[in-house]
Protein backbone atom coordinates (compact mmCIF):
# COMPACT_ATOMS: atom_id res chain seq x y z
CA UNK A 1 163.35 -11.37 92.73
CA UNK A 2 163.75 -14.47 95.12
CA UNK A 3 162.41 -17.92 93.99
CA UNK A 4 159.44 -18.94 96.14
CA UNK A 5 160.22 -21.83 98.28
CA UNK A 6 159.31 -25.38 98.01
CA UNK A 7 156.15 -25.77 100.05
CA UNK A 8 155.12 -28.56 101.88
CA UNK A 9 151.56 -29.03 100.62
CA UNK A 10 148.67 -30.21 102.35
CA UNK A 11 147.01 -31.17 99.33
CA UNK A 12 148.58 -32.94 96.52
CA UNK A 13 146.47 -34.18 93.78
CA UNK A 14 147.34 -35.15 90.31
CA UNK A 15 144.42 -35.02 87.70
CA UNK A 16 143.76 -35.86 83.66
CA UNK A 17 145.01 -33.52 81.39
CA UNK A 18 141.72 -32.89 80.20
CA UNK A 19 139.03 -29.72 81.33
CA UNK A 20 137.39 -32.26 83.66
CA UNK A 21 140.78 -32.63 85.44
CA UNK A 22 140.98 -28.78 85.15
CA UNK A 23 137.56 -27.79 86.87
CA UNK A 24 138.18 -30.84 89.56
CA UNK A 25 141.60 -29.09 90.50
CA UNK A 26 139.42 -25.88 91.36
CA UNK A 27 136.81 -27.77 93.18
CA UNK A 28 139.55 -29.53 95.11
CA UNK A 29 140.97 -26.01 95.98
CA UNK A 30 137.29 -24.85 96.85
CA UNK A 31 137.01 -28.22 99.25
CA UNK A 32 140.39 -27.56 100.94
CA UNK A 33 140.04 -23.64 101.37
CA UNK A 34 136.88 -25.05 103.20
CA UNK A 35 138.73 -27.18 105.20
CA UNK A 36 140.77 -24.57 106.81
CA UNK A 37 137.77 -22.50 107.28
CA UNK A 38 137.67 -20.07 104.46
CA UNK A 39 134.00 -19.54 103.21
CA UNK A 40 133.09 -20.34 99.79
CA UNK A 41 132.67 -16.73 99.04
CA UNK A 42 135.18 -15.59 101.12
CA UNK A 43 137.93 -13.11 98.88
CA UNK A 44 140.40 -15.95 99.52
CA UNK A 45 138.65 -18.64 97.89
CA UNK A 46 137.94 -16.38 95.24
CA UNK A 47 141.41 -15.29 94.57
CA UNK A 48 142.62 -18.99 95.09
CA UNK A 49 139.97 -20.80 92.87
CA UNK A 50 140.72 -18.23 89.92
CA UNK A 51 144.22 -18.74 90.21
CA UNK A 52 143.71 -22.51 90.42
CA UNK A 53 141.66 -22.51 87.39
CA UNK A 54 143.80 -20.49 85.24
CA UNK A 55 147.14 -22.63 86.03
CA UNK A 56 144.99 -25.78 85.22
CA UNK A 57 143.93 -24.52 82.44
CA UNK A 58 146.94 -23.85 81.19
CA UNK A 59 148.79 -26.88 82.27
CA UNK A 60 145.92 -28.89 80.33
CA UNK A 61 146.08 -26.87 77.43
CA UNK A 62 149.82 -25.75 77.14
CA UNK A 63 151.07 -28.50 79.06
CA UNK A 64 149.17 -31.36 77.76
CA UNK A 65 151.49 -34.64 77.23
CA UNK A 66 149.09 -37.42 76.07
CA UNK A 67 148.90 -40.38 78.79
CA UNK A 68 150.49 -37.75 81.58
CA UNK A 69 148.41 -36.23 84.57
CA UNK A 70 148.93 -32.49 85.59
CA UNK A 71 149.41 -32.00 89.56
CA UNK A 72 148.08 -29.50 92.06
CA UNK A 73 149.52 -28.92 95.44
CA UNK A 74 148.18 -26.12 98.36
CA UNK A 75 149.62 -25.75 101.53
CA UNK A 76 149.00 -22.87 103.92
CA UNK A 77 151.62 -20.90 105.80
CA UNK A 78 152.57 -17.63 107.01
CA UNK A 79 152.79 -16.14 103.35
CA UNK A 80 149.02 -17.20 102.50
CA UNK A 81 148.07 -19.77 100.36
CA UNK A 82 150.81 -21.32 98.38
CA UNK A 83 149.35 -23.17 95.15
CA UNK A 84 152.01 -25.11 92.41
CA UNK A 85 150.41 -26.13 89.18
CA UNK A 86 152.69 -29.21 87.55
CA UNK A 87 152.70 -30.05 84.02
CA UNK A 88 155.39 -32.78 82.19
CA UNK A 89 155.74 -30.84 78.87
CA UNK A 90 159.24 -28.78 79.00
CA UNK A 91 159.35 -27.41 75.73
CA UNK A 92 156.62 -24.60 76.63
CA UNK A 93 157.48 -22.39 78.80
CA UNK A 94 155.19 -19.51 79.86
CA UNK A 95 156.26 -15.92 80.72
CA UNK A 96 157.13 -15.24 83.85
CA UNK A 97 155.24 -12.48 85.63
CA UNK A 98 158.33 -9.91 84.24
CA UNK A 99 157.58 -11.19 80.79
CA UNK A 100 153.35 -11.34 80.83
CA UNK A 101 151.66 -9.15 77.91
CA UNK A 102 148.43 -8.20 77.61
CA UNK A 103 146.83 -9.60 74.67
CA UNK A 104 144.76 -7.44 71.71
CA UNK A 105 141.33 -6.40 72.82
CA UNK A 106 139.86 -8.93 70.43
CA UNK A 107 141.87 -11.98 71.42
CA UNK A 108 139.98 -14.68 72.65
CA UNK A 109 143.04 -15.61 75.02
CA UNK A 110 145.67 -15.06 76.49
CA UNK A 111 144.23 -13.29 79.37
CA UNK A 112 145.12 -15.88 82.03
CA UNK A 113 148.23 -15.29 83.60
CA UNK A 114 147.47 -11.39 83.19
CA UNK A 115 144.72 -12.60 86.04
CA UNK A 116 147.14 -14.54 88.02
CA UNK A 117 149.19 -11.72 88.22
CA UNK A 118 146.77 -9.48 89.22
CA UNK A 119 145.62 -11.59 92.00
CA UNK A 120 148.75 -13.70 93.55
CA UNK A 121 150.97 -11.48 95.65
CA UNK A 122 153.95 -12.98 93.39
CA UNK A 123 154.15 -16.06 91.36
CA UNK A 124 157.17 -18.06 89.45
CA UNK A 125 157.80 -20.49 86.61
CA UNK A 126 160.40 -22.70 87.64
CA UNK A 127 161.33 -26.50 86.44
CA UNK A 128 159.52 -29.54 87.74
CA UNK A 129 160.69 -31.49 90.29
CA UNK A 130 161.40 -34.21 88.86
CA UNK A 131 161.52 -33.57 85.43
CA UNK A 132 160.60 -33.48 82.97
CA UNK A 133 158.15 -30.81 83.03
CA UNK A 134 157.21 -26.98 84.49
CA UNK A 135 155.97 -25.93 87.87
CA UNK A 136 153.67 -22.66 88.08
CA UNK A 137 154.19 -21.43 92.10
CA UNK A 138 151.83 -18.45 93.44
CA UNK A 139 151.00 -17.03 97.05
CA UNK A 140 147.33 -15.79 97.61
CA UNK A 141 147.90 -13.52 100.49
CA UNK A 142 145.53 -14.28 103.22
CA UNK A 143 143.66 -10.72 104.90
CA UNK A 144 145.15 -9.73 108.31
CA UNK A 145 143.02 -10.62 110.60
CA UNK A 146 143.39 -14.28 109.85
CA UNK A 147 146.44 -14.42 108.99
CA UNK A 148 147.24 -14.35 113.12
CA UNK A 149 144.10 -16.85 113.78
CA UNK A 150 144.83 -19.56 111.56
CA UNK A 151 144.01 -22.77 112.86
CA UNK A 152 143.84 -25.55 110.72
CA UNK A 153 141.75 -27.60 112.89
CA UNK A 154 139.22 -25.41 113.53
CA UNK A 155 136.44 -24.86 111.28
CA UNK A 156 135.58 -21.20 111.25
CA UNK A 157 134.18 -19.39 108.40
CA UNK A 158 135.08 -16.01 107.88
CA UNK A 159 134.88 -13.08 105.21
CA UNK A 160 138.42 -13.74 104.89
């Protein structure tokens, strides 16, 4: 499998560590998807708010350092939506999607990447850069017929 590649985000945020910093990340995502003209209820948004609230979950309660700020990035290009989830602990690596296991049927978590998976067309764990830290990449894939459409300065909602 081929590391994603560095994107060049149009959004870069860093937020608290805490489940305030997690839910603003996936408002943020919400606010940018409707930006580039994805509707709130669009599949897309959908895909890339539940994605963006599972890595910020994670990376606030995984990947908490005390005193350090998690960071979201988006951009858009020709592969979808590209989202990177930063956190500054090293020590705790999660699976990568090779390595994800579905928890027991009583488990109260654990369930989170399993839905990443399910919805990213691929997604990585690679280092931060710069360290210290880890860096959770995933693609949403975008529906055809706006993948060819895309204008970021237009405002068009679609079902997309």
């Amino acid at each position: 499998m081929t590391a994603l590649p560095v994107i060049t985000p149009t959004l870069v945020q860093r937020l608290s560590s805490t489940p305030r910093g997690a839910r603003l990340a996936r408002r943020l995502a919400v606010a940018q998807l409707d930006a580039w003209g994805f509707a709130h209820d669009s599949r897309t948004t959908e895909a890339v708010a539940l994605v963006v609230a599972e890595l910020a979950a994670n990376a606030v309660t995984h990947g908490r350092v005390p005193g350090r700020d998690f960071e979201l990035r988006l951009a858009r290009d020709a592969d979808g939506i590209r989202i990177e989830v930063s956190d500054t602990r090293s020590e705790r690596q999660p699976p990568g999607p090779e390595n994800v296991t579905s928890p027991s049927p009583l488990a109260e978590s654990g369930r989170g990447l399993l839905l990443v998976d399910a919805v990213a067309r691929r997604w990585e764990v690679v280092d931060r850069e710069p360290p210290p830290g880890k860096t959770v990449r995933a693609v949403v894939a975008v529906p055809a017929p706006f993948e060819n459409a895309f204008d970021p300065a237009s405002n068009i909602h679609s079902g997309a």
